[in-house]
C-alpha atoms as a PDB file:
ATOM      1  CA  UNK A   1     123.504  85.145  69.540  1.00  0.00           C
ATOM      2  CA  UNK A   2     125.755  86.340  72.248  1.00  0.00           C
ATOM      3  CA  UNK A   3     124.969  87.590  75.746  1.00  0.00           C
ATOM      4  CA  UNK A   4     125.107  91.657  75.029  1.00  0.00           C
ATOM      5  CA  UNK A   5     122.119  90.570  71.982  1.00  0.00           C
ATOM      6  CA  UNK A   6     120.527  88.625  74.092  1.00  0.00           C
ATOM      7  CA  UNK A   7     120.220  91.234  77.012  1.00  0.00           C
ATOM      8  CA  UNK A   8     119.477  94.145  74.060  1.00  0.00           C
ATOM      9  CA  UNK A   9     116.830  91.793  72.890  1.00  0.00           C
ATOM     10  CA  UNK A  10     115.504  90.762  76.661  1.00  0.00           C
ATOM     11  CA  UNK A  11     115.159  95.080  77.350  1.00  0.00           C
ATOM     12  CA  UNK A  12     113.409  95.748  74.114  1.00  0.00           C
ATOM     13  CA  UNK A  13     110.552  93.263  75.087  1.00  0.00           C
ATOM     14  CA  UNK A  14     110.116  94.759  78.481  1.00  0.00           C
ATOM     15  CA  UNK A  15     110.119  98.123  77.329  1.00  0.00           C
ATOM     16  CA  UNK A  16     105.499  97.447  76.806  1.00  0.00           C
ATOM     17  CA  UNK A  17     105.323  96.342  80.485  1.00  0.00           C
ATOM     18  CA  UNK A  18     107.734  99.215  81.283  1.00  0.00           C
ATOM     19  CA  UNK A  19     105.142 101.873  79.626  1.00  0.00           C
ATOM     20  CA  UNK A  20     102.208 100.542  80.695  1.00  0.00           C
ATOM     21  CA  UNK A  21     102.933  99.756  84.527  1.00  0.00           C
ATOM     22  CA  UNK A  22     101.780 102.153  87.533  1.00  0.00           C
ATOM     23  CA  UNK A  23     104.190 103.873  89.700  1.00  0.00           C
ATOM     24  CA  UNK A  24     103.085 104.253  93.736  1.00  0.00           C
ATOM     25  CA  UNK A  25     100.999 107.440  94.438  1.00  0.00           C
ATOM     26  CA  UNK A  26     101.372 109.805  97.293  1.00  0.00           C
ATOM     27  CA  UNK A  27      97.985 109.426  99.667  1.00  0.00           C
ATOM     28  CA  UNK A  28      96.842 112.850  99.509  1.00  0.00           C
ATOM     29  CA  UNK A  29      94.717 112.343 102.826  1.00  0.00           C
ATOM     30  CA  UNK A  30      94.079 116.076 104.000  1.00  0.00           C
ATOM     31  CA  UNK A  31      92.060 117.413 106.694  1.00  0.00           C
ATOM     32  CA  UNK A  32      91.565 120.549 105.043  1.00  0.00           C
ATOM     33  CA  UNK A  33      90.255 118.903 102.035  1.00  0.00           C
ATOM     34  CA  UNK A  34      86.980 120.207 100.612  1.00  0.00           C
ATOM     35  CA  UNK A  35      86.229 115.781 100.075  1.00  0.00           C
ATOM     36  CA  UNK A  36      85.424 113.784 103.315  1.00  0.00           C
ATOM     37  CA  UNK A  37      84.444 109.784 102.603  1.00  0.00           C
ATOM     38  CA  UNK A  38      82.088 108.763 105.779  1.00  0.00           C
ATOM     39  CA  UNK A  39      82.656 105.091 106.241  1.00  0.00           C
ATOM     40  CA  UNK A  40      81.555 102.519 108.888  1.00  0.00           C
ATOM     41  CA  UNK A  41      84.886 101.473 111.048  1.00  0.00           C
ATOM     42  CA  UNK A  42      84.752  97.459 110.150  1.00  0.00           C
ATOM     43  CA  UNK A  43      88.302  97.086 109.424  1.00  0.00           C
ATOM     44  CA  UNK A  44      87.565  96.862 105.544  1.00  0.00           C
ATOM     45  CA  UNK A  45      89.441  99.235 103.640  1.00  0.00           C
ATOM     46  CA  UNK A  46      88.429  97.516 100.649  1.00  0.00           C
ATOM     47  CA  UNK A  47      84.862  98.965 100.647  1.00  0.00           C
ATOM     48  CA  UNK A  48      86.110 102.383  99.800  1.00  0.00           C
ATOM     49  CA  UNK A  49      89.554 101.092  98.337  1.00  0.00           C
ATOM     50  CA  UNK A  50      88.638 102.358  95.154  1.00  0.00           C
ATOM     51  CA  UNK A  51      87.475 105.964  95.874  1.00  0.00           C
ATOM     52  CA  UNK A  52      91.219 106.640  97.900  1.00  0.00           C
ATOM     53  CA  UNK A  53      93.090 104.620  95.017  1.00  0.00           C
ATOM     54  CA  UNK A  54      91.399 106.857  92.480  1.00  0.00           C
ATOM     55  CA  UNK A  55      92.288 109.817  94.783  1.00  0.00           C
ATOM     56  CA  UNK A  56      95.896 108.458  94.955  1.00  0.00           C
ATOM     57  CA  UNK A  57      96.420 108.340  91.764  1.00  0.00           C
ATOM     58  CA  UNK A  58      95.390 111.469  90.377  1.00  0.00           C
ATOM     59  CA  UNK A  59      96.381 113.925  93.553  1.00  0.00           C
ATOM     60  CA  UNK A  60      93.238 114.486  94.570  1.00  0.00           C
ATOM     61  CA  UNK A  61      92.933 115.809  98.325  1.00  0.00           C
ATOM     62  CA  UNK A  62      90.474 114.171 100.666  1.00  0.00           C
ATOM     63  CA  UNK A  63      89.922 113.205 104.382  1.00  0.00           C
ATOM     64  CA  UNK A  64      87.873 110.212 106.346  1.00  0.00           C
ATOM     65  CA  UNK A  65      85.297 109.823 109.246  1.00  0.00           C
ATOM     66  CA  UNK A  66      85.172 106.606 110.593  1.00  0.00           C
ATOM     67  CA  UNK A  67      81.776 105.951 112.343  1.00  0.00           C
ATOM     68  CA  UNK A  68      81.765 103.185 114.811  1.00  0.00           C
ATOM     69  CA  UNK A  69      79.146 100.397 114.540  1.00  0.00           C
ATOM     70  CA  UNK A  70      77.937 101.479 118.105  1.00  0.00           C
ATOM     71  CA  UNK A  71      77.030 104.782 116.484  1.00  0.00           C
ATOM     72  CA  UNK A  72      78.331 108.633 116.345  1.00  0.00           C
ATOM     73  CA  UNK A  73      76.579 111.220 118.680  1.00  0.00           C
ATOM     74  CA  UNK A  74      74.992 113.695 117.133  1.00  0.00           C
ATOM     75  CA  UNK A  75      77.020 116.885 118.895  1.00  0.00           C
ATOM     76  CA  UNK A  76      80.437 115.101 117.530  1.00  0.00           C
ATOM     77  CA  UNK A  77      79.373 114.542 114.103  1.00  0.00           C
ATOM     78  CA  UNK A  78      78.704 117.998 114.202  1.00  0.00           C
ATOM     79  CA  UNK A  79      82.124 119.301 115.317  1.00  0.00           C
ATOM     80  CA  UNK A  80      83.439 116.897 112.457  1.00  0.00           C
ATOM     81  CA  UNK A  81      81.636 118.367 109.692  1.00  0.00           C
ATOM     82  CA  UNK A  82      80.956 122.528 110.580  1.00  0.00           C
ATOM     83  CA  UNK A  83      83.473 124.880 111.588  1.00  0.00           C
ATOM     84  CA  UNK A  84      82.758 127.986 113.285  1.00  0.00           C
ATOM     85  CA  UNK A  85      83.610 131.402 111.328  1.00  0.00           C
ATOM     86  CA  UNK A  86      84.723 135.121 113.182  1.00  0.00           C
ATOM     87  CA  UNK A  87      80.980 135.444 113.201  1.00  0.00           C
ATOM     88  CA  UNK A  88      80.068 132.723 115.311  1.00  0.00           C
ATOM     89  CA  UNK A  89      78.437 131.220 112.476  1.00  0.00           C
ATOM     90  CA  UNK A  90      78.885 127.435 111.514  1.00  0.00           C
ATOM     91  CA  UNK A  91      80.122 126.217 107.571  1.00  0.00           C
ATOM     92  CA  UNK A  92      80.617 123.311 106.836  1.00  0.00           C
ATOM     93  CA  UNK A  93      84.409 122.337 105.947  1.00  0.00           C
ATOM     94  CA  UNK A  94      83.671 120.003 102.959  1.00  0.00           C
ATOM     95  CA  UNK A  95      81.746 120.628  99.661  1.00  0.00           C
ATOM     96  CA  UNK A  96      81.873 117.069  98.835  1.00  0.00           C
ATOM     97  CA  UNK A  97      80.825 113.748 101.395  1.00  0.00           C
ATOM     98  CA  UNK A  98      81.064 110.210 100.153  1.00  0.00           C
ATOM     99  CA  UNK A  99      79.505 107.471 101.436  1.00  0.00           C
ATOM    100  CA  UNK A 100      80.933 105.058  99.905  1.00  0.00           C
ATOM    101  CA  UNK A 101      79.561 101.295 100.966  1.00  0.00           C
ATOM    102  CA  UNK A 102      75.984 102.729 100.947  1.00  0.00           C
ATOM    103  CA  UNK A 103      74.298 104.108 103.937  1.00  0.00           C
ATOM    104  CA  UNK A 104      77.441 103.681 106.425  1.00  0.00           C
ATOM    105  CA  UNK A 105      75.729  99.740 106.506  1.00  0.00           C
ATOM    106  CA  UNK A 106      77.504  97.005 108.151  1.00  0.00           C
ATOM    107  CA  UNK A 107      75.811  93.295 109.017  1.00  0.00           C
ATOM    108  CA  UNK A 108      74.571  93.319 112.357  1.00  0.00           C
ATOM    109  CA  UNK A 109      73.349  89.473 111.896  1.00  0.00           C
ATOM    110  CA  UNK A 110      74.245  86.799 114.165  1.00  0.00           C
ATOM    111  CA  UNK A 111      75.145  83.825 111.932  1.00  0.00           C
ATOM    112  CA  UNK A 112      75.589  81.185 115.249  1.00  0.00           C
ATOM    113  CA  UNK A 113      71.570  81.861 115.120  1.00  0.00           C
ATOM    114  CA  UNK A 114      70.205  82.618 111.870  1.00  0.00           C
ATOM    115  CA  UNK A 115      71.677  82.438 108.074  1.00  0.00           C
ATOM    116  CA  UNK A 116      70.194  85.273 107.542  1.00  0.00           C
ATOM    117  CA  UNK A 117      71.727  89.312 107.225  1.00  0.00           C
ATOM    118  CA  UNK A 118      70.754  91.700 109.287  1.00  0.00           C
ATOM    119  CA  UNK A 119      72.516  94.948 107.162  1.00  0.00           C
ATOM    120  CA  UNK A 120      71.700  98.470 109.106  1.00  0.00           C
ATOM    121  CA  UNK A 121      73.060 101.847 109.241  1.00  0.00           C
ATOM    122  CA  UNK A 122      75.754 103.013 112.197  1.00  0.00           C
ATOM    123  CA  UNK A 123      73.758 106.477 111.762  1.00  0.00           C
ATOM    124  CA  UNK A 124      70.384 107.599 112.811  1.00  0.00           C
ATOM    125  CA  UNK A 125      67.673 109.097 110.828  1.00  0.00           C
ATOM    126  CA  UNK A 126      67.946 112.341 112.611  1.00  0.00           C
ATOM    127  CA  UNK A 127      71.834 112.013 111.078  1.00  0.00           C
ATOM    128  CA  UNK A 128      70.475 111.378 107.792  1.00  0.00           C
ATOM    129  CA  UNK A 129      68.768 114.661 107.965  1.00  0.00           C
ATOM    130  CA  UNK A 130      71.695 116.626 109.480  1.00  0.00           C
ATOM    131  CA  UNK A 131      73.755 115.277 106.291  1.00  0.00           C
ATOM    132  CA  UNK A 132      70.525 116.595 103.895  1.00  0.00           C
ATOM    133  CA  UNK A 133      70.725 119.475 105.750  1.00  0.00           C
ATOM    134  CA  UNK A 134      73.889 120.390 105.207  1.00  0.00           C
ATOM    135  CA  UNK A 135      73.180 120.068 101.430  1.00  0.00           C
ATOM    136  CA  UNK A 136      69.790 122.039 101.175  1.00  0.00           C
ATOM    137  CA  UNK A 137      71.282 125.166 104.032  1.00  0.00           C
ATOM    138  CA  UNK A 138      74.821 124.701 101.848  1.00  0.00           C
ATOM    139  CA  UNK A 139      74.956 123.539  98.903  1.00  0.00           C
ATOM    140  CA  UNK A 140      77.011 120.591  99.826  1.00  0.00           C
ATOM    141  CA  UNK A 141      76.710 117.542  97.445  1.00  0.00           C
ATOM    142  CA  UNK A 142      76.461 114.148  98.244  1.00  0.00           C
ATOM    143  CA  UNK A 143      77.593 111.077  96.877  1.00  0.00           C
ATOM    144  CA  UNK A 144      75.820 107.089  97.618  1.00  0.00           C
ATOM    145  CA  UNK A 145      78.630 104.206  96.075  1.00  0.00           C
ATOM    146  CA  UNK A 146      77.317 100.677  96.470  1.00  0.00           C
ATOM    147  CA  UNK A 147      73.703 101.721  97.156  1.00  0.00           C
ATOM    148  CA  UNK A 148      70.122  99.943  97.207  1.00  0.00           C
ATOM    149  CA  UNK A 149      67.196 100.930  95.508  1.00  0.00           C
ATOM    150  CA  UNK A 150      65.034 102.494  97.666  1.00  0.00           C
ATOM    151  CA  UNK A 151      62.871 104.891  98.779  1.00  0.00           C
ATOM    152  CA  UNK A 152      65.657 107.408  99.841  1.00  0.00           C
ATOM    153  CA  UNK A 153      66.515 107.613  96.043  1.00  0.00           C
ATOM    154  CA  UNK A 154      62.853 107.195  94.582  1.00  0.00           C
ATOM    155  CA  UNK A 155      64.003 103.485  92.824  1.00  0.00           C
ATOM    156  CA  UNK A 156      63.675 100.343  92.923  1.00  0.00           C
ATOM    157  CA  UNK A 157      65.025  97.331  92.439  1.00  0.00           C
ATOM    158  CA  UNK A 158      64.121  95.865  88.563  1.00  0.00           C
ATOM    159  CA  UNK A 159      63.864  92.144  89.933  1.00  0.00           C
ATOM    160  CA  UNK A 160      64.639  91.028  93.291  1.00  0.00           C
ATOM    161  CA  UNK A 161      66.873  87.732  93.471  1.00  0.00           C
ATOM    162  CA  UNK A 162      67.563  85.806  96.588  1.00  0.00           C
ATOM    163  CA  UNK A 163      70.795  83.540  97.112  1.00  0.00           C
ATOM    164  CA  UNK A 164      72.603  82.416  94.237  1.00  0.00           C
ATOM    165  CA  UNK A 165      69.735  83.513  92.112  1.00  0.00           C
ATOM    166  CA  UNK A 166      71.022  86.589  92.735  1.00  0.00           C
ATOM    167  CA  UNK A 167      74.576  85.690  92.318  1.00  0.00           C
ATOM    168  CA  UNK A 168      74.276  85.014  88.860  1.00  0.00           C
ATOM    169  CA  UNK A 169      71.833  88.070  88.169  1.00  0.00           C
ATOM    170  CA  UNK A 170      73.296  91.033  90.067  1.00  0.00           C
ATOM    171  CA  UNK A 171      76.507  90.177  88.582  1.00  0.00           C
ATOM    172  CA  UNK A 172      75.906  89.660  84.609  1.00  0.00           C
ATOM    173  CA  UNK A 173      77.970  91.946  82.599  1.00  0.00           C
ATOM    174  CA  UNK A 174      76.383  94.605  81.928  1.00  0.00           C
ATOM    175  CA  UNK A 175      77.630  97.662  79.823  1.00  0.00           C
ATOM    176  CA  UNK A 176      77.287 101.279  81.584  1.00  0.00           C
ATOM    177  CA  UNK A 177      75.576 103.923  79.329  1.00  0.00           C
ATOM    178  CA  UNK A 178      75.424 107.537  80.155  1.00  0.00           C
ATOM    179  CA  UNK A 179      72.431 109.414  79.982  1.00  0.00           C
ATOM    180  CA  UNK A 180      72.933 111.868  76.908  1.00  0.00           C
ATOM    181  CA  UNK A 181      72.955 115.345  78.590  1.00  0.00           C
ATOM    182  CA  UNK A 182      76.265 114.723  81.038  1.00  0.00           C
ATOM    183  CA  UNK A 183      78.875 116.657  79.365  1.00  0.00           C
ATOM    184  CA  UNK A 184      80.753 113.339  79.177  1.00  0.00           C
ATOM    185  CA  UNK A 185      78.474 111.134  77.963  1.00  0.00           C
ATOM    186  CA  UNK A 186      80.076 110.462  74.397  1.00  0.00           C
ATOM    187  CA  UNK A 187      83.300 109.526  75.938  1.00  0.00           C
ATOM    188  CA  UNK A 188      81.262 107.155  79.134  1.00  0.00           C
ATOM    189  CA  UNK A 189      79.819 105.353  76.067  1.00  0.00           C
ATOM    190  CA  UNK A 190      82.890 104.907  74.188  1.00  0.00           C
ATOM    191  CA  UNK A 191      85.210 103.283  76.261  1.00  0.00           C
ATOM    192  CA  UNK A 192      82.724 100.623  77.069  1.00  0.00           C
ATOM    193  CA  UNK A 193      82.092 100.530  80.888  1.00  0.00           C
ATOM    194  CA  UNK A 194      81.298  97.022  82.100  1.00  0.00           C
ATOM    195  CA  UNK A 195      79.935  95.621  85.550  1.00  0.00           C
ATOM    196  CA  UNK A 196      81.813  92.248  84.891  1.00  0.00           C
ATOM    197  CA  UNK A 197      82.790  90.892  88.484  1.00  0.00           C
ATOM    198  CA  UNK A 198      80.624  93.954  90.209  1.00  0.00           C
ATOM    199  CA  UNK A 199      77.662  93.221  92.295  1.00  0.00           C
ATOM    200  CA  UNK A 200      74.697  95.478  91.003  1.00  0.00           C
ATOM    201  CA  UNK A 201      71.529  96.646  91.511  1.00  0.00           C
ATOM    202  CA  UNK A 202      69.496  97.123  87.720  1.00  0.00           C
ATOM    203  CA  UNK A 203      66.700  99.492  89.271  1.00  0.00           C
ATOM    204  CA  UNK A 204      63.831 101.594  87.969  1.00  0.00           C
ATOM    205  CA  UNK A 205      62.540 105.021  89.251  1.00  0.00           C
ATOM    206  CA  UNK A 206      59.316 104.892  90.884  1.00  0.00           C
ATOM    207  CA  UNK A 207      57.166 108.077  92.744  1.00  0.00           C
ATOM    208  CA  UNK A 208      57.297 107.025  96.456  1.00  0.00           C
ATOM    209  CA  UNK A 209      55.219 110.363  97.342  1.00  0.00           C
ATOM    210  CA  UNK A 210      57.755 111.590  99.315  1.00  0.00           C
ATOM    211  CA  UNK A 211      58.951 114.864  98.131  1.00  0.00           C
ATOM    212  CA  UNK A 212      61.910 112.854  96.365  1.00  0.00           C
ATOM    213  CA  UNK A 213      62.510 112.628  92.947  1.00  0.00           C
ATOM    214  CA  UNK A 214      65.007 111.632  91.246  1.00  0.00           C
ATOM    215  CA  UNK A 215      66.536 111.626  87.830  1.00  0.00           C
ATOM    216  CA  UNK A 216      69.266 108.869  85.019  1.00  0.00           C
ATOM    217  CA  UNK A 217      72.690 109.745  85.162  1.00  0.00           C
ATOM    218  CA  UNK A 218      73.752 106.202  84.261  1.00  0.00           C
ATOM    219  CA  UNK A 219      71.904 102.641  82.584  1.00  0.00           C
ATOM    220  CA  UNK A 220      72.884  99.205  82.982  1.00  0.00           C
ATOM    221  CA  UNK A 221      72.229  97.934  79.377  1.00  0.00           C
ATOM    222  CA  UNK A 222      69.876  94.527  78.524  1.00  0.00           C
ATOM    223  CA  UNK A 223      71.413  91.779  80.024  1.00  0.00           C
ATOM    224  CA  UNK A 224      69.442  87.657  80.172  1.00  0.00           C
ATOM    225  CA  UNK A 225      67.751  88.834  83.193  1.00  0.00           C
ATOM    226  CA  UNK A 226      66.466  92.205  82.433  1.00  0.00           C
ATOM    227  CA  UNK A 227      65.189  92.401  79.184  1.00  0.00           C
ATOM    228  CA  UNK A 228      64.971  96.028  79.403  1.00  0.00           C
ATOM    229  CA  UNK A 229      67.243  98.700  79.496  1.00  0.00           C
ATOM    230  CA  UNK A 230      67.467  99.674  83.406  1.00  0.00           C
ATOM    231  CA  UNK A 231      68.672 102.252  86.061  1.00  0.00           C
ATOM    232  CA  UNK A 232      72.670 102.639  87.336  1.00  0.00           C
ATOM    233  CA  UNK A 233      72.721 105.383  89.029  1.00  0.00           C
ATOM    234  CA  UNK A 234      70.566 108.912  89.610  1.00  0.00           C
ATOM    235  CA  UNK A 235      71.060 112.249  90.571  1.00  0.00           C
ATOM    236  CA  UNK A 236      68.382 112.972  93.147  1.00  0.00           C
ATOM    237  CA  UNK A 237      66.278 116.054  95.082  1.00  0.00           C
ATOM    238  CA  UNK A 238      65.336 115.053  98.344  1.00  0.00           C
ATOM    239  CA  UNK A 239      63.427 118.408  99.603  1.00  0.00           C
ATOM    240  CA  UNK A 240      66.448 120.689  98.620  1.00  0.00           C
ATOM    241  CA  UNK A 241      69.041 118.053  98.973  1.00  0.00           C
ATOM    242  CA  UNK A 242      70.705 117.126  96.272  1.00  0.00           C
ATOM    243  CA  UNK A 243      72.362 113.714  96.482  1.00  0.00           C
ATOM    244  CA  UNK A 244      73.638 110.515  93.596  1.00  0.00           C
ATOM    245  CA  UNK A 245      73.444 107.026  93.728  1.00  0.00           C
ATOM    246  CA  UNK A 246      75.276 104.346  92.356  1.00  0.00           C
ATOM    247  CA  UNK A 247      73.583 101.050  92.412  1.00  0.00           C
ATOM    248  CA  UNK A 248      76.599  98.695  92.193  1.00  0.00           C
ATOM    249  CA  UNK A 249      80.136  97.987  94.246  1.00  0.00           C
ATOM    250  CA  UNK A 250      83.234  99.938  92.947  1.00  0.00           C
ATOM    251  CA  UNK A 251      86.492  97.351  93.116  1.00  0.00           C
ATOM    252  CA  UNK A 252      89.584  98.829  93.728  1.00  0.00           C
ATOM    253  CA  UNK A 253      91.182  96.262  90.868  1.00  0.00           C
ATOM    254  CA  UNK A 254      88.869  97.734  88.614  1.00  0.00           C
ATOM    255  CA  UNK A 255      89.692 100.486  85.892  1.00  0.00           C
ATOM    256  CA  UNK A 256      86.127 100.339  85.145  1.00  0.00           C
ATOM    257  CA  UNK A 257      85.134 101.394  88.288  1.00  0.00           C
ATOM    258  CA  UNK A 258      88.064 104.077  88.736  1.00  0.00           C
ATOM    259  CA  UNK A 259      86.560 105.626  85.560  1.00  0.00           C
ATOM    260  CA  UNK A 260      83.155 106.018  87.234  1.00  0.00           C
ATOM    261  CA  UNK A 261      84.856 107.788  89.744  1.00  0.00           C
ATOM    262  CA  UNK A 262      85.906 110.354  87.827  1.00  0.00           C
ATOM    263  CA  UNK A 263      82.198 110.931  86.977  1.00  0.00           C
ATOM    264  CA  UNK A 264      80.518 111.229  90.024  1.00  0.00           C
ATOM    265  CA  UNK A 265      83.468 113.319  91.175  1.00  0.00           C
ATOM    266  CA  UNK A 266      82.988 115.266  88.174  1.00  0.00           C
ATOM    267  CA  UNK A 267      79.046 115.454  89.163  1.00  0.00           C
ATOM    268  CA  UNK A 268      79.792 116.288  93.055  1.00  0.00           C
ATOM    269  CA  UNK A 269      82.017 118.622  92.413  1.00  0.00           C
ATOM    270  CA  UNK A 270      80.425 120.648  89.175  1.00  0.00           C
ATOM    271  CA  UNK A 271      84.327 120.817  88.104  1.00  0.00           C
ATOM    272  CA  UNK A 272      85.932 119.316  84.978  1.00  0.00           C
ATOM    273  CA  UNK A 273      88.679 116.882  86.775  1.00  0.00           C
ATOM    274  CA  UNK A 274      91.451 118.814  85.764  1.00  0.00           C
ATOM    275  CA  UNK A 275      90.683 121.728  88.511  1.00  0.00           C
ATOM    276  CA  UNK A 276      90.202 118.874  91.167  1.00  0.00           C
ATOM    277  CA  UNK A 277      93.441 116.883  90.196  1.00  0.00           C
ATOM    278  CA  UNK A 278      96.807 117.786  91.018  1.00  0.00           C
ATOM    279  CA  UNK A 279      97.503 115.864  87.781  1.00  0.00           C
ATOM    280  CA  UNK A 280      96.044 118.360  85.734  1.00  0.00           C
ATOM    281  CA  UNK A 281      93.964 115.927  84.150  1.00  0.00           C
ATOM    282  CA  UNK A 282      90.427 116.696  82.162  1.00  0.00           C
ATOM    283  CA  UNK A 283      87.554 114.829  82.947  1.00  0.00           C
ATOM    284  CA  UNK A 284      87.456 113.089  79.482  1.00  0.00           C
ATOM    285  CA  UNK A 285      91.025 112.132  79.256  1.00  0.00           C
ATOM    286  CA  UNK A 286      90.644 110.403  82.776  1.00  0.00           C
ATOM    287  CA  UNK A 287      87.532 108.403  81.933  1.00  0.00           C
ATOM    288  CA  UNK A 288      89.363 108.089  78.648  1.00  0.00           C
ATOM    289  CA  UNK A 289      92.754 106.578  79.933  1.00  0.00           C
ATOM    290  CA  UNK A 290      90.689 104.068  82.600  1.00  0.00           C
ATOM    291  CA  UNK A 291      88.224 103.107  79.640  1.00  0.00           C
ATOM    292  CA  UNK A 292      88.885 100.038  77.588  1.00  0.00           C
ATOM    293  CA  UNK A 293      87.546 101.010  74.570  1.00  0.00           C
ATOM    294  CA  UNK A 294      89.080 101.107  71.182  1.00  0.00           C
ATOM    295  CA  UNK A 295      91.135 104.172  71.543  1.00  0.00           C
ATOM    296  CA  UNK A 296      92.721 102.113  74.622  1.00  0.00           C
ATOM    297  CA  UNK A 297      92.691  98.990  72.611  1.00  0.00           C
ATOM    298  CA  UNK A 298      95.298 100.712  69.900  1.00  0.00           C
ATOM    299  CA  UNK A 299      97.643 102.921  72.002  1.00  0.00           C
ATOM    300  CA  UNK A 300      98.471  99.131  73.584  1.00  0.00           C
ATOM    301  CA  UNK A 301      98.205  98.057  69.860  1.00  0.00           C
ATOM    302  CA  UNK A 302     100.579 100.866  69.132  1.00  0.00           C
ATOM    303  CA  UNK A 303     103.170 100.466  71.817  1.00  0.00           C
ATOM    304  CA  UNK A 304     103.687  96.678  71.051  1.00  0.00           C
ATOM    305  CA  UNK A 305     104.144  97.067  67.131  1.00  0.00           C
ATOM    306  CA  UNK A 306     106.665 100.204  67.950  1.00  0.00           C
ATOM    307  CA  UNK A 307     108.532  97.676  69.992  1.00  0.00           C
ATOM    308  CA  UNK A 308     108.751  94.880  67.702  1.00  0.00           C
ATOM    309  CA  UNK A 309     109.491  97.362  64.769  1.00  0.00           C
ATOM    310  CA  UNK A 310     112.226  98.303  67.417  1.00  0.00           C
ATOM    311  CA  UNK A 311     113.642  94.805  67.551  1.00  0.00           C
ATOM    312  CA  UNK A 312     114.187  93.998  64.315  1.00  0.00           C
ATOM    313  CA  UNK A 313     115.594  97.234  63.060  1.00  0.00           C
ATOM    314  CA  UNK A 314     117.759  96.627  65.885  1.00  0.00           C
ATOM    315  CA  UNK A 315     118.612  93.185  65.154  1.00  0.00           C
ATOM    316  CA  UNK A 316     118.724  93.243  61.534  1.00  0.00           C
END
């Protein structure tokens, strides 16, 4: 075999890698976007890495608040979220506000003097209600990503762990399946959503008596630990708010997680992805491409047996 065959041979076997890689986005950051993400400013981009690489990737215009662990006064959030109209009358700019590491939470604990965390929010109660507010006066929806069972979404945790108890149990693989009336529920359960290497929270609804309920949009299937079929994430109504919560971390190396993107952004914004994405994109074929079930499984099957088929008509 000469050099020229064995460079034709060399570029038919990359040709896979070549089809399958990414190519770098454009960041679409915006300030007229109608999506704001609301994160704590800790210097860790990967906590809501995977909302902006999901963003990235399919054109999808958004903006960021950063609230400082010291707090955000109240008359500045304000100016950040409303605009005034020619009437003198304040609307808010965005339709859509993430939150993406929970509720804006960072670890306040001193380690030098305990070993245990001390998580609490950078924002006040009376800024939780402002944010409500703004979604029962306006319709705007928001979003919880990494979020606890609690009160504030009418759950609970299934079974609380401590230490590496909880280690091993909040991070079992668990598959994701939707609950049957989202529009893309059929495609969710086909392409076989897993938590492997996410931190979760299995949780169940309870009645806290509170004016909030709360509702499935996701389960974490049975899993050694939970025997039971439990909660992933809810669409709630908190007194005319309406809010959902995911109860596990999104990583930005997952494709799992990018697909569950798509359906909370699908949920926020009561759009089919393709009028949200500049890639012009529906909301199936976006779960559908970041899936890994079967229909993934053979295009990959597909591309490598069109190759080889390639090389030897090539070669013989």
């Amino acid at each position: 075999m000469n050099c020229k065959s064995i460079f034709h041979l060399a570029l038919l076997l990359i040709i896979p890698f070549v089809v399958l890689c990414k190519k770098k986005e454009k960041d679409p950051i915006d300030e007229n976007s109608d999506i704001l993400l609301v994160i704590i400013d800790n210097n860790k981009s990967n906590e809501y890495a995977s909302a902006v690489n999901t963003f990235k990737k399919y054109d999808i215009p958004y903006y960021i608040l950063k609230v400082p662990k010291t707090g955000i006064d109240i008359q500045e959030l304000e100016d950040k979220i409303y605009v005034p109209t020619s009437k003198g009358i304040k609307m808010p700019k965005y339709s859509v506000i993430i939150f993406p590491n929970g509720r804006v939470s960072f670890d306040n604990a001193d380690y030098s003097q305990t070993s245990e965390s001390n998580w609490q929010s950078a924002l006040s109660y009376d800024q939780w209600e402002f944010f409500y507010d703004c979604s029962r006066n306006f319709g705007t929806r928001l979003v919880f990503l990494n979020e606890y069972p609690s009160n504030y979404t009418s759950t609970k945790v299934y079974k609380e762990y401590k230490g590496s108890e909880a280690e091993n149990a909040y991070q079992q693989k668990q598959t994701i399946i939707a609950e049957s009336y989202l529009s893309e529920a059929d495609v969710i359960n086909q392409s076989n959503l897993n938590t492997e290497g996410i931190y979760h929270f299995p949780a169940v609804i309870v009645d806290y008596n509170n004016g909030i309920t709360a509702e499935p949009l996701l389960y974490f299937s049975e899993a050694s630990e939970f025997p039971e079929k439990t909660i992933a994430a809810v669409s709630v109504e908190n007194n005319g708010a309406h809010y959902a919560a995911f109860f596990m971390a999104f990583g930005e190396w997952s494709n799992d997680s990018t697909a569950l993107n798509i359906i909370w952004l699908t949920w926020a914004t009561a759009k089919d992805f393709k009028l949200i994405s500049g890639k012009r994109i529906t909301s199936e074929e976006a779960i559908k491409e970041n899936g890994i079930g079967d229909y993934n499984k053979y295009e990959i099957l597909f591309v490598i047996i069109t190759t080889i088929i390639t090389i030897i008509i090539t070669r013989f």
